[in-house]
PDB file of N, CA and C in Angstrom:
ATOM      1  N   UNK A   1      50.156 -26.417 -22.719  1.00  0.00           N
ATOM      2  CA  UNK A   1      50.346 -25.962 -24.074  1.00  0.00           C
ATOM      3  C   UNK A   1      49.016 -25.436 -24.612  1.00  0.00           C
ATOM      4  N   UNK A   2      49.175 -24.229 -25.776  1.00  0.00           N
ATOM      5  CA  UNK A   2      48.023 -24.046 -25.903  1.00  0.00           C
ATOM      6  C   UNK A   2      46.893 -25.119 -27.084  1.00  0.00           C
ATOM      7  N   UNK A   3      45.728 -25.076 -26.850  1.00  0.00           N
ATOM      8  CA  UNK A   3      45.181 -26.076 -27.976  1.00  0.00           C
ATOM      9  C   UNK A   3      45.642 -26.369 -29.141  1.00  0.00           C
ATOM     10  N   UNK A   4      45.892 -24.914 -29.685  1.00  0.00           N
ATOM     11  CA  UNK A   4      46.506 -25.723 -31.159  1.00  0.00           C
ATOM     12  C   UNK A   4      47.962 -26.106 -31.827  1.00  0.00           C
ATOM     13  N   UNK A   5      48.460 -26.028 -30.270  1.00  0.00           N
ATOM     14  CA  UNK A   5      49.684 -27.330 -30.458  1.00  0.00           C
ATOM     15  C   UNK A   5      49.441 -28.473 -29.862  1.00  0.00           C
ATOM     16  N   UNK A   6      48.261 -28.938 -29.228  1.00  0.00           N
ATOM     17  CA  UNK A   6      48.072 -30.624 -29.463  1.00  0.00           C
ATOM     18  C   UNK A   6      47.812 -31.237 -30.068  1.00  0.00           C
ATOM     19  N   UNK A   7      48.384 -32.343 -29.964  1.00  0.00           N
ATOM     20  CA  UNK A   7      48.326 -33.599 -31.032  1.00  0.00           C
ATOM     21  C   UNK A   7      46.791 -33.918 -31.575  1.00  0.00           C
ATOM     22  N   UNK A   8      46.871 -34.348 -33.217  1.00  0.00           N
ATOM     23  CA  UNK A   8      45.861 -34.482 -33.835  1.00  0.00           C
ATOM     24  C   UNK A   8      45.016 -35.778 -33.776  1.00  0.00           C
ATOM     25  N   UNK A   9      43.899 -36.082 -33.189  1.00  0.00           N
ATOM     26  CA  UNK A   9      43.237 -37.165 -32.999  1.00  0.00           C
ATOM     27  C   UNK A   9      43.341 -37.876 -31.204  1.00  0.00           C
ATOM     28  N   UNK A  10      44.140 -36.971 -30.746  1.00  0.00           N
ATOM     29  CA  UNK A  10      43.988 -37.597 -29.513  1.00  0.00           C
ATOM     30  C   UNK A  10      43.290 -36.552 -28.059  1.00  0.00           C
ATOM     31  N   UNK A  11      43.073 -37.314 -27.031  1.00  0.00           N
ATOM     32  CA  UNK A  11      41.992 -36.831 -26.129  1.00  0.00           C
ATOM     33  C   UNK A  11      42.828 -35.714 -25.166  1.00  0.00           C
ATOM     34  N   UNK A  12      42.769 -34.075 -25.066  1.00  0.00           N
ATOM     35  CA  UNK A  12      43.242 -33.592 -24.085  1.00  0.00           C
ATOM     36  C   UNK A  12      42.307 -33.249 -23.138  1.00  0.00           C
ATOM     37  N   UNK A  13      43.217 -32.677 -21.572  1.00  0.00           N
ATOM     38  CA  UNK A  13      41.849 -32.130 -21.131  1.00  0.00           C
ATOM     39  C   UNK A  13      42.433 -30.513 -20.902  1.00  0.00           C
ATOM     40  N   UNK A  14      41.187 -29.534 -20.577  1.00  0.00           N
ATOM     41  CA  UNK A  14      41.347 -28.124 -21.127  1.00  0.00           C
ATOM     42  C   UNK A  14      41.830 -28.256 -19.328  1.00  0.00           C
ATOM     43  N   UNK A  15      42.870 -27.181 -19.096  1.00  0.00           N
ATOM     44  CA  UNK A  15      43.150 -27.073 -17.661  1.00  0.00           C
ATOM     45  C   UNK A  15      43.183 -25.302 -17.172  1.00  0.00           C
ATOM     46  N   UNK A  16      42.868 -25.069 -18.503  1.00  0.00           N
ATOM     47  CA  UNK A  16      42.967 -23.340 -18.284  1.00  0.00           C
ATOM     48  C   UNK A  16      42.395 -22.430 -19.387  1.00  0.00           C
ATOM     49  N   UNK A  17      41.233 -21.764 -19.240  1.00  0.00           N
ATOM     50  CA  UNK A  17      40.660 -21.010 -20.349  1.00  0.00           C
ATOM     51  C   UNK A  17      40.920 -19.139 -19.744  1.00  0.00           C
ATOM     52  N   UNK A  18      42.131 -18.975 -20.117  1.00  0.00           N
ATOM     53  CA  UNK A  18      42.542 -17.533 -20.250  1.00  0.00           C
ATOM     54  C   UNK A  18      41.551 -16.426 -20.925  1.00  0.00           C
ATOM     55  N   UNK A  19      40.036 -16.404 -20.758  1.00  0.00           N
ATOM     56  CA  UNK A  19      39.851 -15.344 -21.784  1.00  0.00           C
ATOM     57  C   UNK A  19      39.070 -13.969 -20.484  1.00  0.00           C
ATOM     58  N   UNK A  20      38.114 -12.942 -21.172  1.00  0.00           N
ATOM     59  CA  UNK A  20      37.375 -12.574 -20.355  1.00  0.00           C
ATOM     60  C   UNK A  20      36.649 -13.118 -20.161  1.00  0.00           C
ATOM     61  N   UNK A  21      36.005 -12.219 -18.708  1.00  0.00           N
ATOM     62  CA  UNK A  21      34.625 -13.058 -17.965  1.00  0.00           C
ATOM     63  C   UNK A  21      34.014 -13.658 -19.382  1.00  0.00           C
ATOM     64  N   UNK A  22      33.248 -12.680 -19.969  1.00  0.00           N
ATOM     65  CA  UNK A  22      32.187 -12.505 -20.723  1.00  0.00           C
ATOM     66  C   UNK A  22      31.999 -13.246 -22.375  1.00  0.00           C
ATOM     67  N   UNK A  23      33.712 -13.694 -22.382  1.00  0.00           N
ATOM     68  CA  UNK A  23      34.255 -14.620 -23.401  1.00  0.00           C
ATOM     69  C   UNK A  23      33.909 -15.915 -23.104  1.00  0.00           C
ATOM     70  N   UNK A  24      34.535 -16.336 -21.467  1.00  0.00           N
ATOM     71  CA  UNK A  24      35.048 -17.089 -20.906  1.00  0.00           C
ATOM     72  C   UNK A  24      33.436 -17.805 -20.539  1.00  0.00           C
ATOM     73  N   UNK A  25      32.435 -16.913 -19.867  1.00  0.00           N
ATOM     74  CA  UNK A  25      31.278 -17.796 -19.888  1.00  0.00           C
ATOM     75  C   UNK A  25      30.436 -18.161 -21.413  1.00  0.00           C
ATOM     76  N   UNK A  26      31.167 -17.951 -22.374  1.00  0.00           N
ATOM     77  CA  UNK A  26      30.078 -18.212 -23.581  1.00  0.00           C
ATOM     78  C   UNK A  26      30.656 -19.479 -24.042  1.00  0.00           C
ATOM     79  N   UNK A  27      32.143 -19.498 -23.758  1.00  0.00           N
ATOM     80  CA  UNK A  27      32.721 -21.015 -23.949  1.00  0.00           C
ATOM     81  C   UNK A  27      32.147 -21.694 -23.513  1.00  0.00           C
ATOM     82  N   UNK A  28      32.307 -21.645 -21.526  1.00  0.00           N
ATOM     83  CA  UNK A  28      32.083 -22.024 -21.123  1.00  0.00           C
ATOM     84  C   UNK A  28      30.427 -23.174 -21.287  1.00  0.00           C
ATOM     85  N   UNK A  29      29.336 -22.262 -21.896  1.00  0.00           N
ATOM     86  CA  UNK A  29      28.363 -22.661 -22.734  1.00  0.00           C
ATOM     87  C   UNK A  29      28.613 -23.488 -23.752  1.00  0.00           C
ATOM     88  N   UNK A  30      29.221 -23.667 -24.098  1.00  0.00           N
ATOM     89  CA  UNK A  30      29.458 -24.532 -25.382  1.00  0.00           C
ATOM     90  C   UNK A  30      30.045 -25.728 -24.559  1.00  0.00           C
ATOM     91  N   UNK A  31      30.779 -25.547 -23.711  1.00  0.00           N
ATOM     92  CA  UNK A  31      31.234 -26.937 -23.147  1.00  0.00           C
ATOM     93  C   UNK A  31      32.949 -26.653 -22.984  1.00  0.00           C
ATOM     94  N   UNK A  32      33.152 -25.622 -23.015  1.00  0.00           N
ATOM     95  CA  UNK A  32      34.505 -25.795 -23.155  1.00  0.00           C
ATOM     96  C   UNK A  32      34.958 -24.709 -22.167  1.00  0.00           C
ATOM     97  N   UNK A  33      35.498 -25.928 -20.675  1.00  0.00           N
ATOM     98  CA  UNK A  33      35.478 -25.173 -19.504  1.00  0.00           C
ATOM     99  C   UNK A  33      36.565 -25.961 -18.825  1.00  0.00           C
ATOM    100  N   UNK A  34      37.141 -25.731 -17.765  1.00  0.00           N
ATOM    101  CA  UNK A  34      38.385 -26.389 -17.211  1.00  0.00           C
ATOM    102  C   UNK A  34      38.040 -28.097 -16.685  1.00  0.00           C
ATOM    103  N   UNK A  35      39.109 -28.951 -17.340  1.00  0.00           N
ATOM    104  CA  UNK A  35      38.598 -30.193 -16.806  1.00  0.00           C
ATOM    105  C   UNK A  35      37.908 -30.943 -17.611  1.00  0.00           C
ATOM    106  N   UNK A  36      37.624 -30.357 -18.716  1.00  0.00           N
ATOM    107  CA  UNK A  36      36.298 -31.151 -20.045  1.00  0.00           C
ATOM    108  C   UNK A  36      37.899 -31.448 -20.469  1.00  0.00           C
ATOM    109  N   UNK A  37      37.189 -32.634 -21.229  1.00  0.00           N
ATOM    110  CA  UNK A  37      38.323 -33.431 -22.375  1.00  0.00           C
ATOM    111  C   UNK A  37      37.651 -33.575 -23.782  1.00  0.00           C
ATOM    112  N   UNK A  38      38.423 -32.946 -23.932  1.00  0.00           N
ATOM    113  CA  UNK A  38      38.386 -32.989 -25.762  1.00  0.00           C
ATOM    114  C   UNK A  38      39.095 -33.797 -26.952  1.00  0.00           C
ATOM    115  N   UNK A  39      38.860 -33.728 -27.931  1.00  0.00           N
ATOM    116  CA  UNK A  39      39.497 -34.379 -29.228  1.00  0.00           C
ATOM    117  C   UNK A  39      40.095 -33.184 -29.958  1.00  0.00           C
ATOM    118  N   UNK A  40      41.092 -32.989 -30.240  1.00  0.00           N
ATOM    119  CA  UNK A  40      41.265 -31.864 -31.401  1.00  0.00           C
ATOM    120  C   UNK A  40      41.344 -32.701 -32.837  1.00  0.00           C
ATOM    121  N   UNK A  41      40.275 -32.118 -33.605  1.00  0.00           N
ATOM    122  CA  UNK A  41      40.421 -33.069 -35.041  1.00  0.00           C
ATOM    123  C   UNK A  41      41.172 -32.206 -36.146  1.00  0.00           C
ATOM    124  N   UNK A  42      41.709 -31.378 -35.882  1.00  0.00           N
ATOM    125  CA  UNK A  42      42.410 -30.670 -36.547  1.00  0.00           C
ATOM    126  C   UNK A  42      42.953 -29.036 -36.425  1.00  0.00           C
ATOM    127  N   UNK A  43      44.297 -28.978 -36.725  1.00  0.00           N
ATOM    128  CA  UNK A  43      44.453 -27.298 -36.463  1.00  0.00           C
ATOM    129  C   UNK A  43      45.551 -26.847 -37.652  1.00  0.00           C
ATOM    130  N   UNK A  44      44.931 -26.276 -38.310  1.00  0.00           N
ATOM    131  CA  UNK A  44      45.697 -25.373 -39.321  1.00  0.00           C
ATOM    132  C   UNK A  44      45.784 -23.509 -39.013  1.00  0.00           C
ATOM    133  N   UNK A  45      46.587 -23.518 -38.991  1.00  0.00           N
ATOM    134  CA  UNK A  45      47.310 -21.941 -38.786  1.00  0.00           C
ATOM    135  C   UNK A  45      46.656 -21.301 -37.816  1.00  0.00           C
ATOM    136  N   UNK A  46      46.728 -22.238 -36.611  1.00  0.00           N
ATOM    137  CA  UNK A  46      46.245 -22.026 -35.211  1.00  0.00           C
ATOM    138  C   UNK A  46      44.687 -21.809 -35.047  1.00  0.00           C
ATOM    139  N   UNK A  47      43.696 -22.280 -36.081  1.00  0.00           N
ATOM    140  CA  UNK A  47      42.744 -22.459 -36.006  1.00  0.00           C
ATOM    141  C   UNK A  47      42.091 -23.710 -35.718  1.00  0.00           C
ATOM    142  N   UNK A  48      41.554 -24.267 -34.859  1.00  0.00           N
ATOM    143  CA  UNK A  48      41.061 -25.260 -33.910  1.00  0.00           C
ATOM    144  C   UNK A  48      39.503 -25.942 -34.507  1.00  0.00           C
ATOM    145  N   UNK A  49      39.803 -26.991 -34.740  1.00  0.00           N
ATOM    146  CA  UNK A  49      38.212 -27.902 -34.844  1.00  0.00           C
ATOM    147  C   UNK A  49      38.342 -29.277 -33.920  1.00  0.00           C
ATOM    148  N   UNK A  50      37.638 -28.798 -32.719  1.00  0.00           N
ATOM    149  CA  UNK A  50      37.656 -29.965 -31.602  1.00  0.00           C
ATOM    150  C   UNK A  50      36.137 -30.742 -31.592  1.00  0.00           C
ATOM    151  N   UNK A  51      36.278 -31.767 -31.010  1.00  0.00           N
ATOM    152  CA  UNK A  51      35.336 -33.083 -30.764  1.00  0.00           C
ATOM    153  C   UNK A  51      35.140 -33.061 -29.281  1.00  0.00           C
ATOM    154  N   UNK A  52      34.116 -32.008 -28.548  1.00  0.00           N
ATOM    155  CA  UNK A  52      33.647 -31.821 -27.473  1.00  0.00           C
ATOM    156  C   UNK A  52      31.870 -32.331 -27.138  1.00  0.00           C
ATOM    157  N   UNK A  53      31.460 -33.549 -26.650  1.00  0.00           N
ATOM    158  CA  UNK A  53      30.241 -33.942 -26.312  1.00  0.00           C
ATOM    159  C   UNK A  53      29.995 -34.467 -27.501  1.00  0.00           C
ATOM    160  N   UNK A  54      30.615 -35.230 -28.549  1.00  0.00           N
ATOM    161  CA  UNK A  54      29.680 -35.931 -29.529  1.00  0.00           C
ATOM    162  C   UNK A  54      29.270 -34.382 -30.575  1.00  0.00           C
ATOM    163  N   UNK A  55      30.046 -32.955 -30.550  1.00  0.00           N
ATOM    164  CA  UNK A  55      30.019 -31.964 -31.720  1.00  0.00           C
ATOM    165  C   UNK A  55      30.959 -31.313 -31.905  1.00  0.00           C
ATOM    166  N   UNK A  56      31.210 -31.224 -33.235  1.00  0.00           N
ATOM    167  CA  UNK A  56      32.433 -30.778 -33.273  1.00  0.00           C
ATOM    168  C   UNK A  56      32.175 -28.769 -33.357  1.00  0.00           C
ATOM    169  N   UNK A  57      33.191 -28.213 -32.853  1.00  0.00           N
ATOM    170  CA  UNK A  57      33.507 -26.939 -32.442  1.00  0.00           C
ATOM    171  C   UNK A  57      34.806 -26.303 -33.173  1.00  0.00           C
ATOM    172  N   UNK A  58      34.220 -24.945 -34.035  1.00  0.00           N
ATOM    173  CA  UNK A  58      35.526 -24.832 -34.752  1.00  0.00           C
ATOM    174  C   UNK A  58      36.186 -23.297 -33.773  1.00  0.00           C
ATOM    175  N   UNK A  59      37.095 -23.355 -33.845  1.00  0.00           N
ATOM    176  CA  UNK A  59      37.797 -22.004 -32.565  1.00  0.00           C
ATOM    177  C   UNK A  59      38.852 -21.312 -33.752  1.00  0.00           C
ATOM    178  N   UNK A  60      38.884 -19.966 -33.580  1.00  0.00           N
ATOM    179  CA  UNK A  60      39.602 -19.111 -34.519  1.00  0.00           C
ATOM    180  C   UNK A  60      40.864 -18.829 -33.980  1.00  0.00           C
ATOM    181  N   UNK A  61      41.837 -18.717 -34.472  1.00  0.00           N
ATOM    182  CA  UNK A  61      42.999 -18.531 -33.514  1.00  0.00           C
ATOM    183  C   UNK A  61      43.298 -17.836 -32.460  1.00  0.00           C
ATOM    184  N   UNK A  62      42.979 -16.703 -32.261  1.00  0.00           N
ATOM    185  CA  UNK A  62      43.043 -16.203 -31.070  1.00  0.00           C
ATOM    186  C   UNK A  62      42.450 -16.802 -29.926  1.00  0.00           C
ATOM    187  N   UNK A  63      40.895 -17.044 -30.135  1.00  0.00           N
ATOM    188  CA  UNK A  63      40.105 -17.785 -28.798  1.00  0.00           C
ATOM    189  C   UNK A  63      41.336 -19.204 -29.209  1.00  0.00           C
ATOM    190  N   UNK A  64      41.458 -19.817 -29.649  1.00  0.00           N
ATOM    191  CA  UNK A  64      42.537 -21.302 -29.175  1.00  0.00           C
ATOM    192  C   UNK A  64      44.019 -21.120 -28.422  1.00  0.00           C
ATOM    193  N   UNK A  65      44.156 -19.583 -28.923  1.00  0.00           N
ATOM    194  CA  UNK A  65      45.457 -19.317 -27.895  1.00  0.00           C
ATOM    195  C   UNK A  65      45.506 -19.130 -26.792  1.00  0.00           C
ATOM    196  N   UNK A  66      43.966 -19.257 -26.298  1.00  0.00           N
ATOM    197  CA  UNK A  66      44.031 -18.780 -24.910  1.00  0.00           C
ATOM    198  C   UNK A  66      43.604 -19.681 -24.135  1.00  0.00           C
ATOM    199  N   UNK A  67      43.108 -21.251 -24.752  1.00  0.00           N
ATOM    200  CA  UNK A  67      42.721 -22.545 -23.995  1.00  0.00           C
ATOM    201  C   UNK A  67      43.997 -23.258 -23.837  1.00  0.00           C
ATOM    202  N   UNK A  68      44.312 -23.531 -22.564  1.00  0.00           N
ATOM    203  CA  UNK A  68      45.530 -24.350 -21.868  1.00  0.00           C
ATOM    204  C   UNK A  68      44.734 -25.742 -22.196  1.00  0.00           C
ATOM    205  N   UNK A  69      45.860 -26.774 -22.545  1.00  0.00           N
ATOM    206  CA  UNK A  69      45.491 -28.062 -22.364  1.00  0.00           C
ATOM    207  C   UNK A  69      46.786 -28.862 -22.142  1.00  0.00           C
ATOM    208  N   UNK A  70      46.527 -30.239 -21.304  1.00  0.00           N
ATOM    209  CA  UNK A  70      47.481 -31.211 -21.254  1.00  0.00           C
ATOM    210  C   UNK A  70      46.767 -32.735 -21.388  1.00  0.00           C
TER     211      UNK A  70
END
């Protein structure tokens, strides 16, 4: 499912980051790469604020539509 239909307050892990290369390694920089587990602390109108390494990360809807998580 994509990130910002998981559940609020609990731990997923990312299993698929759909973006370009050049997208995909700047996430990837931030920490948000296949296999990291995250917190989503909230998502309103498919906009994403996750709890990745002890900081929280806010994602705009499009980049959250394209992170797979289970």
């Amino acid at each position: 499912m994509p990130i910002f239909l998981a559940p609020i307050d609990r731990e997923v892990t990312i299993r698929h980051v759909g973006c370009e290369p050049k997208e995909s390694a700047r996430l990837a920089a931030l920490g948000l790469c296949k296999d990291t587990k995250v917190t989503v602390l909230s998502s309103q109108h498919g906009a994403v604020v996750v709890l990745i390494r002890g900081s929280r990360l806010a994602l705009d809807r499009v980049t959250a539509s394209k992170i797979i998580v289970a």
